[in-house]
Protein backbone atom coordinates (compact mmCIF):
# COMPACT_ATOMS: atom_id res chain seq x y z
CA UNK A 1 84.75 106.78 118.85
CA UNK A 2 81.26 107.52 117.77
CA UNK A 3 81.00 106.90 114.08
CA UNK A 4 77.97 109.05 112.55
CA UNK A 5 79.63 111.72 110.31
CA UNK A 6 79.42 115.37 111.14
CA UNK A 7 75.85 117.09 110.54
CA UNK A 8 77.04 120.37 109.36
CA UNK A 9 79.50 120.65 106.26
CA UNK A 10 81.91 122.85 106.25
CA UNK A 11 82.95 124.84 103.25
CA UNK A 12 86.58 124.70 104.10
CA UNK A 13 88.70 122.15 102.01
CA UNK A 14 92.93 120.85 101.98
CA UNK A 15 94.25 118.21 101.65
CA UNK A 16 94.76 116.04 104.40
CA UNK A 17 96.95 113.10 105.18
CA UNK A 18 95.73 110.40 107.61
CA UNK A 19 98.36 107.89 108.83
CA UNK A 20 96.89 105.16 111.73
CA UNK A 21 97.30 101.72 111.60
CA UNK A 22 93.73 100.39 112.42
CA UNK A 23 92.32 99.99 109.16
CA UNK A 24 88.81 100.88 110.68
CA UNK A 25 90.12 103.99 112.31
CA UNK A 26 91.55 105.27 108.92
CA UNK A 27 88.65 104.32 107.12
CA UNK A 28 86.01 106.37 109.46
CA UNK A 29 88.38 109.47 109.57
CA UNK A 30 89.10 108.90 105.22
CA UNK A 31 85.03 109.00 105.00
CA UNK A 32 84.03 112.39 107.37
CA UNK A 33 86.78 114.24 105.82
CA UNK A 34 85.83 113.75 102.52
CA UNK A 35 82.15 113.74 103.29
CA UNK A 36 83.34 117.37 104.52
CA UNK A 37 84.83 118.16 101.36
CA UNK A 38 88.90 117.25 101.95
CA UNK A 39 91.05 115.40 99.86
CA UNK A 40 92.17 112.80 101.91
CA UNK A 41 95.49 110.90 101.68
CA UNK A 42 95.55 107.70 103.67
CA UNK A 43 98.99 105.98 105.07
CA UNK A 44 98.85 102.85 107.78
CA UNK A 45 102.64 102.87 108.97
CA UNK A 46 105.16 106.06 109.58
CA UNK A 47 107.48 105.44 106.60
CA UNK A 48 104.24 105.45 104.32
CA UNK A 49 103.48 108.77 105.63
CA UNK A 50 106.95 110.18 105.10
CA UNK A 51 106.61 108.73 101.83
CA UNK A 52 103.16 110.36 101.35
CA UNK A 53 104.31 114.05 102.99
CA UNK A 54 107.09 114.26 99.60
CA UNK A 55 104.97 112.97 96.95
CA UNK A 56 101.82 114.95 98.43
CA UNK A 57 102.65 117.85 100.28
CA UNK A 58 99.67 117.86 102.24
CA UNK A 59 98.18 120.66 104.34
CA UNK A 60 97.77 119.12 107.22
CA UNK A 61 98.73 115.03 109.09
CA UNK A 62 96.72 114.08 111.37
CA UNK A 63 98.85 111.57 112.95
CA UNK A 64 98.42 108.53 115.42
CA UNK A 65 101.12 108.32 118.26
CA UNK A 66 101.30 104.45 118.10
CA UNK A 67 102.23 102.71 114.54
CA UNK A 68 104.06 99.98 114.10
CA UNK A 69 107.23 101.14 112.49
CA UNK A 70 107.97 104.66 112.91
CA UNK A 71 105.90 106.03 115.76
CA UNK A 72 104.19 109.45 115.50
CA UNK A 73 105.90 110.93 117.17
CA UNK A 74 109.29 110.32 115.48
CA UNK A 75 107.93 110.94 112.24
CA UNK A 76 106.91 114.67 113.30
CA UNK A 77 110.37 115.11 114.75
CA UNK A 78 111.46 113.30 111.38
CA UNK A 79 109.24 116.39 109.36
CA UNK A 80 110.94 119.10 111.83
CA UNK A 81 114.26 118.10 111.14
CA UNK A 82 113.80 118.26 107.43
CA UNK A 83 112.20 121.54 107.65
CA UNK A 84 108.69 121.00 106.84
CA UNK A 85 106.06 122.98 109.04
CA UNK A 86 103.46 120.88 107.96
CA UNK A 87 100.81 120.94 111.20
CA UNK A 88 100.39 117.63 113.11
CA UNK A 89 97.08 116.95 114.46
CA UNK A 90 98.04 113.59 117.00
CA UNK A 91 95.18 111.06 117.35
CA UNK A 92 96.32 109.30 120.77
CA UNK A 93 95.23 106.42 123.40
CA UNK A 94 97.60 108.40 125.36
CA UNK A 95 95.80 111.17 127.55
CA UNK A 96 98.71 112.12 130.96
CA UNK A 97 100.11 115.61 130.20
CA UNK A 98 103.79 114.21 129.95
CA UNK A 99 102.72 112.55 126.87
CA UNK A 100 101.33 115.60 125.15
CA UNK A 101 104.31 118.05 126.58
CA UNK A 102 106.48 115.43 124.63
CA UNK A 103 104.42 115.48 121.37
CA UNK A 104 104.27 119.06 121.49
CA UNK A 105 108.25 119.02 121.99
CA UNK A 106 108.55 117.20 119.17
CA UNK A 107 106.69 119.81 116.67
CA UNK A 108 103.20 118.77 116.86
CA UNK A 109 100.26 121.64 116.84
CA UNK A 110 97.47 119.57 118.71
CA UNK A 111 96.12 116.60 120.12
CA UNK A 112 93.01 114.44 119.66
CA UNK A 113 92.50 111.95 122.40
CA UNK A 114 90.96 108.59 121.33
CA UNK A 115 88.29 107.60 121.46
CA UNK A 116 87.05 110.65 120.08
CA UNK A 117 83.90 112.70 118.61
CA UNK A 118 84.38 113.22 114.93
CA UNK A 119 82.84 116.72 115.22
CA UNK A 120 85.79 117.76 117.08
CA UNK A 121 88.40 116.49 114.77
CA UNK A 122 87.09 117.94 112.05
CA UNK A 123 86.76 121.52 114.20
CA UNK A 124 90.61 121.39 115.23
CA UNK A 125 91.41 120.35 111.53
CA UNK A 126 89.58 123.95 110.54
CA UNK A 127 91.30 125.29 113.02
CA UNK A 128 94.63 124.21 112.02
CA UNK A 129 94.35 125.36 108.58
CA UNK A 130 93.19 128.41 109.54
CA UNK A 131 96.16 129.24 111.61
CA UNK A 132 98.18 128.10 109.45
CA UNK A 133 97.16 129.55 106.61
CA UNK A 134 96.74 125.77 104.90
CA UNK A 135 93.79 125.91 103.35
CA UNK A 136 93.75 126.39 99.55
CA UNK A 137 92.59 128.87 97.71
CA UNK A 138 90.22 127.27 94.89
CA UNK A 139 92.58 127.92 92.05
CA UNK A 140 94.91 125.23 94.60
CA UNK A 141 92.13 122.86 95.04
CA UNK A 142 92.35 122.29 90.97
CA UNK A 143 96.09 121.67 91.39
CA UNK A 144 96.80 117.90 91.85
CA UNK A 145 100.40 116.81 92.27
CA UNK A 146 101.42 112.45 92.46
CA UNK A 147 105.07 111.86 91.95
CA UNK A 148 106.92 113.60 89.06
CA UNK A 149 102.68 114.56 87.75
CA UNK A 150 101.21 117.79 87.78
CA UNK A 151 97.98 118.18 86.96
CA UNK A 152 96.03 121.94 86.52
CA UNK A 153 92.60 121.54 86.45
CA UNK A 154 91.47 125.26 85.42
CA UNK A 155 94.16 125.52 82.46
CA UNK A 156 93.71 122.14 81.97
CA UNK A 157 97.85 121.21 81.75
CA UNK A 158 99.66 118.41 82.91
CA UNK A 159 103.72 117.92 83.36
CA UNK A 160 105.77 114.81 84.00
CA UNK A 161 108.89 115.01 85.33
CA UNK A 162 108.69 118.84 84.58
CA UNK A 163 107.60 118.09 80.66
CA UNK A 164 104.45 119.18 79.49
CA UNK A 165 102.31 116.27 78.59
CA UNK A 166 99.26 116.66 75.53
CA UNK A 167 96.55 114.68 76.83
CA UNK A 168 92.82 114.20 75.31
CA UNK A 169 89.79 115.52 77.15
CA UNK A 170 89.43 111.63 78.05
CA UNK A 171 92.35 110.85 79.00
CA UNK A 172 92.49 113.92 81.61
CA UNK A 173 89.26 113.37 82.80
CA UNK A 174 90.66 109.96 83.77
CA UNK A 175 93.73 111.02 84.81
CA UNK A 176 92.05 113.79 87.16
CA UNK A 177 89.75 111.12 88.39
CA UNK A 178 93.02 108.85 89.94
CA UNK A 179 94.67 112.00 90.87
CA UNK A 180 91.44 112.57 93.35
CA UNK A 181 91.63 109.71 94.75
CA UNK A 182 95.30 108.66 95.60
CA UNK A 183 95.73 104.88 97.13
CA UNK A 184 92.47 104.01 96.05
CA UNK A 185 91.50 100.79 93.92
CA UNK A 186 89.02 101.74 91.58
CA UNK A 187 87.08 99.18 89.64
CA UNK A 188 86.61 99.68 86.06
CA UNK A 189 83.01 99.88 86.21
CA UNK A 190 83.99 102.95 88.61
CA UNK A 191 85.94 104.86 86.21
CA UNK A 192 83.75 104.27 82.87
CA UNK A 193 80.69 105.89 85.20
CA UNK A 194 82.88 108.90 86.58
CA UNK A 195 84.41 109.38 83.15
CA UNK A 196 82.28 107.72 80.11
CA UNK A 197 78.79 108.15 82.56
CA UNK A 198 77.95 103.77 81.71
CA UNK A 199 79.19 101.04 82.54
CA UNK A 200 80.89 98.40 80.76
CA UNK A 201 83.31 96.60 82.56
CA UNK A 202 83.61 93.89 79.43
CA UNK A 203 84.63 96.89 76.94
CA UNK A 204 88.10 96.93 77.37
CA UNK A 205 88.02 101.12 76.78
CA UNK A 206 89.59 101.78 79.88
CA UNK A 207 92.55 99.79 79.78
CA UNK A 208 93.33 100.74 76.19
CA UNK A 209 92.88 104.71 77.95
CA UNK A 210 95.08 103.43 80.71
CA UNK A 211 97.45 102.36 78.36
CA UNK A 212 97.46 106.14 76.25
CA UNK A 213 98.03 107.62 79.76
CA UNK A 214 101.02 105.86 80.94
CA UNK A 215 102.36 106.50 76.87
CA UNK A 216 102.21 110.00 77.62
CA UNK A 217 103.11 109.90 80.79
CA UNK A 218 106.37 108.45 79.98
CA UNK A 219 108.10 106.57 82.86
CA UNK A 220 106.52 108.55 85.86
CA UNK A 221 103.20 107.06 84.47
CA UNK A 222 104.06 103.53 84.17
CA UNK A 223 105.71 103.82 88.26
CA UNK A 224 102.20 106.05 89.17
CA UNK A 225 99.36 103.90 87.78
CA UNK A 226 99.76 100.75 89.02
CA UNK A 227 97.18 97.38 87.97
CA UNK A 228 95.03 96.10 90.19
CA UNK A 229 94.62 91.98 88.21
CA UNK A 230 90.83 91.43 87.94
CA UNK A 231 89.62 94.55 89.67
CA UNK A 232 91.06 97.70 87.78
CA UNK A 233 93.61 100.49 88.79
CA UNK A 234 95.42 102.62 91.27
CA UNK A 235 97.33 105.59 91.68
CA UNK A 236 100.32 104.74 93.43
CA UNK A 237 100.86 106.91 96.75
CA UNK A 238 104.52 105.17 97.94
């Protein structure tokens, strides 16, 4: 797998889920896509990314053959079953044509075979979406959804558990910020730059905010926003 990012961005944009257990695989894949302007969901094992296909209903998986628990291949036949049409992109070490007769048995829409070029996932990722019709319009894009929260961006709303929810302009430009980046520990230091533009890590003003949001948020904020003890916060993605 060669690991410089693609030269040529692409305009396109969806959000993608990316379940492999090699933490360096996930990471390189987590980086290009967003580089390319996706919002990426990461999982490591196949009950994560069950987990992550409810709470995020992404556009599009791309989805290694081998994990540890569920293997890919059962948790596409897993999506099937339930009715989802979400399309599978497979990232295999497995190249003989039985192999990909059986993935494509099992629901899947393509096949990457590692150790690949990123510039050709990222071309059968566009591809995908536009067959399928997956890629978001922009009004979309400012839609973010994590467990029982719903976030709108352009009318600037959110709903938990189906309730509307009053929020400050701070405390939705921090609750947008976790919402864009799902899984991910972010340092205070982090957030006070993306949403107060300095950095203070000794102020305390984003774990009093932190505390307002999970107030308002009512019980699906204390499950989503989980504490991170000396480093700062995440939103919860299983």
């Amino acid at each position: 797998m060669t690991a410089p990012v693609p030269s040529v961005v692409s305009s396109d944009s969806g959000r993608l889920l990316v379940v492999d257990d090699e933490e360096g695989i996930r990471s390189m894949l987590t980086m290009a896509l967003e580089f390319l302007g996706y919002q990426v969901i990461p999982a490591a094992t196949g009950r994560q990314a069950l987990q992550a296909v409810t709470r995020h209903d992404p556009d599009l998986i791309l989805l290694d053959v081998n994990l540890p628990d569920l293997g890919g291949f059962e948790v596409c036949r897993t999506l099937r079953e339930r009715g989802n049409a979400v399309p599978v992109l497979f990232l295999t070490g497995l190249g003989g044509v039985d192999d990909r007769v059986r993935g494509l048995d099992m629901g899947g829409d393509d096949f990457v075979t590692k150790p690949f070029e990123l510039k050709e996932v990222a071309a059968r990722v566009r591809a995908l979406l536009r067959r399928s019709g997956g890629a978001p319009s922009a009004q979309d894009r400012n839609r973010l959804r994590a467990g029982e929260v719903q976030l709108d961006a352009d009318a600037h709303q959110v709903w938990a558990a189906g309730r509307p929810v009053d929020l400050t302009t701070t405390e939705f430009a921090l609750l947008r910020y976790l919402m864009e980046n799902p899984g991910r520990v972010l340092s205070r230091g982090q957030i006070q730059e993306r949403v107060w533009n300095h950095r203070d890590e000794g102020s305390g003003v984003v774990d009093t905010y932190i505390y307002y949001l999970r107030r308002k948020l009512g019980e699906p904020g204390q499950s989503l926003i989980r504490t991170v003890r000396g480093v700062g916060y995440q939103l919860c993605t299983n």
